[in-house]
Protein backbone atom coordinates (compact mmCIF):
# COMPACT_ATOMS: atom_id res chain seq x y z
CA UNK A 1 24.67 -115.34 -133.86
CA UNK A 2 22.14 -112.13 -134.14
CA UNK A 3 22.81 -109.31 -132.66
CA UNK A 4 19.67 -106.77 -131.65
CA UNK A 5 20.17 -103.43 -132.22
CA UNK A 6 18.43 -101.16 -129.54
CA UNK A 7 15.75 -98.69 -131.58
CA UNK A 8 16.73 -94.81 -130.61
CA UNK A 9 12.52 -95.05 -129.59
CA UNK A 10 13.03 -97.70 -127.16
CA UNK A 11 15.90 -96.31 -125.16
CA UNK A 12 14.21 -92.84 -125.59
CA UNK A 13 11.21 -94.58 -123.75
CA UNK A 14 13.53 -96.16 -121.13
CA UNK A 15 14.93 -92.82 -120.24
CA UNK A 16 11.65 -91.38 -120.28
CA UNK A 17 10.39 -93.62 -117.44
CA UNK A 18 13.72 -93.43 -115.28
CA UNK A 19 12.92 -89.38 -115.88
CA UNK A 20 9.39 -90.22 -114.43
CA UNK A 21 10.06 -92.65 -111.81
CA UNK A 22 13.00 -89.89 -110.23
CA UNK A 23 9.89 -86.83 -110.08
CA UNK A 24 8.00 -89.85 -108.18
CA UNK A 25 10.23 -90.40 -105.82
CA UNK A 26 11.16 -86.70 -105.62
CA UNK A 27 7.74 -85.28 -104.90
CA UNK A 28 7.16 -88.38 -102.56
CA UNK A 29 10.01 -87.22 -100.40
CA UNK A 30 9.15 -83.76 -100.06
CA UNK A 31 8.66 -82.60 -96.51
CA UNK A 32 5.02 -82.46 -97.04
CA UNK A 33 4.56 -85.80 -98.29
CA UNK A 34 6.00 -87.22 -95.52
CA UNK A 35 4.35 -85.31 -92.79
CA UNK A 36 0.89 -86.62 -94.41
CA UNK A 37 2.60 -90.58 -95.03
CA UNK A 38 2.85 -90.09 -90.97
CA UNK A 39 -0.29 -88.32 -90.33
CA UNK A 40 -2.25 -91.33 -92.55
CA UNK A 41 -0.66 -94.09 -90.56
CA UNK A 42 -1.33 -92.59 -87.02
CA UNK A 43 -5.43 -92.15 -87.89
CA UNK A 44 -8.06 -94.42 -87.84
CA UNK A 45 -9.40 -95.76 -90.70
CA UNK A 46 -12.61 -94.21 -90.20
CA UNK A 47 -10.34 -90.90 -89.69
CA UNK A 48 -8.35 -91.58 -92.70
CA UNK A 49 -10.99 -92.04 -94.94
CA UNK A 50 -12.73 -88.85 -93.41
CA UNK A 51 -9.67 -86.84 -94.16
CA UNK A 52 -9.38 -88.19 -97.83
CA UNK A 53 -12.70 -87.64 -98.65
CA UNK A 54 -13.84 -83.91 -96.52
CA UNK A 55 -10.43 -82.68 -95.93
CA UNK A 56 -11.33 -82.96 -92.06
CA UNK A 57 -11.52 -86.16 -89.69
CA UNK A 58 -12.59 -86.28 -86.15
CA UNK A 59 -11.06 -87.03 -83.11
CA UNK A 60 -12.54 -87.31 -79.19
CA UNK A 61 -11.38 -85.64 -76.24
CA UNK A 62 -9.57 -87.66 -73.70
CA UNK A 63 -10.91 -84.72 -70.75
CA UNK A 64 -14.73 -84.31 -71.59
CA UNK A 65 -15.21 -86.67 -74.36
CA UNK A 66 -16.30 -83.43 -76.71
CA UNK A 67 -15.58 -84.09 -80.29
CA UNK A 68 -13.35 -81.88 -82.45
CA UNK A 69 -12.51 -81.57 -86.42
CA UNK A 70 -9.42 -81.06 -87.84
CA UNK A 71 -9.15 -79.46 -91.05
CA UNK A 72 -6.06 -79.62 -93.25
CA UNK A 73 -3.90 -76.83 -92.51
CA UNK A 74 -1.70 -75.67 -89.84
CA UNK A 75 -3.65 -72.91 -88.03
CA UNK A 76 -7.44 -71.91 -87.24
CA UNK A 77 -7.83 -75.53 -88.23
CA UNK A 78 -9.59 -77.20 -85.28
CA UNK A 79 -13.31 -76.99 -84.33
CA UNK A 80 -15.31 -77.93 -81.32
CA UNK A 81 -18.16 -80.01 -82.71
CA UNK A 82 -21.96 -79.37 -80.63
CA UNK A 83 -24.02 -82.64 -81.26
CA UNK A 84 -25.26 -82.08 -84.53
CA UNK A 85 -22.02 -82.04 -85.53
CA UNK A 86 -21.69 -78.33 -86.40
CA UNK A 87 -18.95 -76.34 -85.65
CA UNK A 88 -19.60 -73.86 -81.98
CA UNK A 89 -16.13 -72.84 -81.08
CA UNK A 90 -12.58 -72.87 -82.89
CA UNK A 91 -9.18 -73.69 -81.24
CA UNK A 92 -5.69 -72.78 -82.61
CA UNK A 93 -2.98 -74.76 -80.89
CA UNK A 94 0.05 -75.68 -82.89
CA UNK A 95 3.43 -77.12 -82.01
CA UNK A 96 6.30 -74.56 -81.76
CA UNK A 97 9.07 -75.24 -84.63
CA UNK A 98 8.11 -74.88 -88.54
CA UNK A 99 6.42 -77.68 -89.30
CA UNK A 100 4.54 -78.94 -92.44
CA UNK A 101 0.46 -79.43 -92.42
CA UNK A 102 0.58 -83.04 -91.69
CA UNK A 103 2.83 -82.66 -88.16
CA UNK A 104 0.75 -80.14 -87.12
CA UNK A 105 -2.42 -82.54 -87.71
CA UNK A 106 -0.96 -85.20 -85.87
CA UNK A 107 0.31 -83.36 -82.86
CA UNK A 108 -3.08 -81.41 -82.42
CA UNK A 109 -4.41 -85.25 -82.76
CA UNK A 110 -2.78 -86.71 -80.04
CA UNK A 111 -2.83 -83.71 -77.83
CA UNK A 112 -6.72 -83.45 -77.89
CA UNK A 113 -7.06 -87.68 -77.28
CA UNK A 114 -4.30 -87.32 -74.78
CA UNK A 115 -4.26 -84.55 -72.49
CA UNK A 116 -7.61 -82.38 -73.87
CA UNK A 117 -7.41 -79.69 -71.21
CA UNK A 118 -3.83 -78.94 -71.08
CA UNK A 119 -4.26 -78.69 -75.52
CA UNK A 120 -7.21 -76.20 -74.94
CA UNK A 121 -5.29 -74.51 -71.90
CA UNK A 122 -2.63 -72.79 -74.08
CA UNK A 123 -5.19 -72.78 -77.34
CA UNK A 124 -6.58 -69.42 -78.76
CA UNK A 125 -10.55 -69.92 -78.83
CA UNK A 126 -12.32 -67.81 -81.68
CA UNK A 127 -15.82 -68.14 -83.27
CA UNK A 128 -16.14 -70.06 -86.50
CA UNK A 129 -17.71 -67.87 -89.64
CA UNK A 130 -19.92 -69.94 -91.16
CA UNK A 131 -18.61 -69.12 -94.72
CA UNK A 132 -15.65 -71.16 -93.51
CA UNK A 133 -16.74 -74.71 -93.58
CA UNK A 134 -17.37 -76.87 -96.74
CA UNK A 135 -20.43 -79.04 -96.61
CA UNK A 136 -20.27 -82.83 -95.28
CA UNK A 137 -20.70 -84.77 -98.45
C-alpha cells in the first residue's frame, strides 16, 4: 500500500486559505458590514445600483411626493432634490442610539417614504455648498 506524504507547501497553502477565509468572515461581520448587508436588501434595485455606483440613491416622499438623496454617511447626508435633480435644501435627521452608516441610511429611508413630514418636522434644514456634491456619472 502507498502512503502520501503531505508536502510542508501544500499544508502551508491550506493554512494560508483557512488564514484568509477567517479575515473574510471577520471583516464581513463587522458592524458596518452588516448595517450595509441590511441597507442593500431593503432598497430597490434601481436604489441599490444608484448607491453602488454614486454613493447616493433616491427615495420619494410619502407627504408631497418631493424627491430626496441620500448620501453615504450618517449626518448632513440627505438632500431635497428641485426637478433637475440638483440639490436646493439639506436635511439632517438621524435615529438616536450610535449607529453605523448603513442604519442610519435605512431609517432616514423609510422615514422619508413613510411619514415625510413628521422626518422633516424634527430635521435640521441647512443649505447645500455646492463644493459638496460629486458629479452624477
Amino acid at each position: 500500500m502507498l502512503r502520501f506524504r503531505r508536502s510542508g507547501t501544500a499544508e502551508r497553502s491550506r493554512l494560508d486559505c483557512l488564514r484568509a477565509l477567517y479575515r473574510k468572515c471577520r471583516v464581513e461581520n463587522t458592524r458596518e458590514a452588516r448595517g450595509l448587508r441590511l441597507l442593500r436588501e431593503w432598497l430597490s434595485p434601481r436604489q441599490r445600483a444608484q448607491l453602488e455606483a454614486d454613493g447616493y440613491f433616491d427615495v420619494v416622499g410619502s407627504d408631497s411626493g418631493k424627491r430626496y438623496r441620500i448620501y453615504e454617511g450618517t449626518m448632513t447626508n440627505v438632500y431635497e432634490l428641485d426637478d433637475i435633480g440638483r440639490p436646493k435644501m439639506g436635511w439632517c435627521f438621524v435615529p438616536s442610539g450610535s449607529l453605523v452608516a448603513g442604519d442610519v441610511m435605512l431609517a432616514q429611508k423609510v422615514a422619508l417614504e413613510t411619514s415625510e413630514y413628521a422626518a422633516l418636522a424634527v430635521a435640521n434644514r441647512f443649505l447645500p455648498r455646492r463644493a459638496q456634491f460629486r458629479m452624477v456619472r
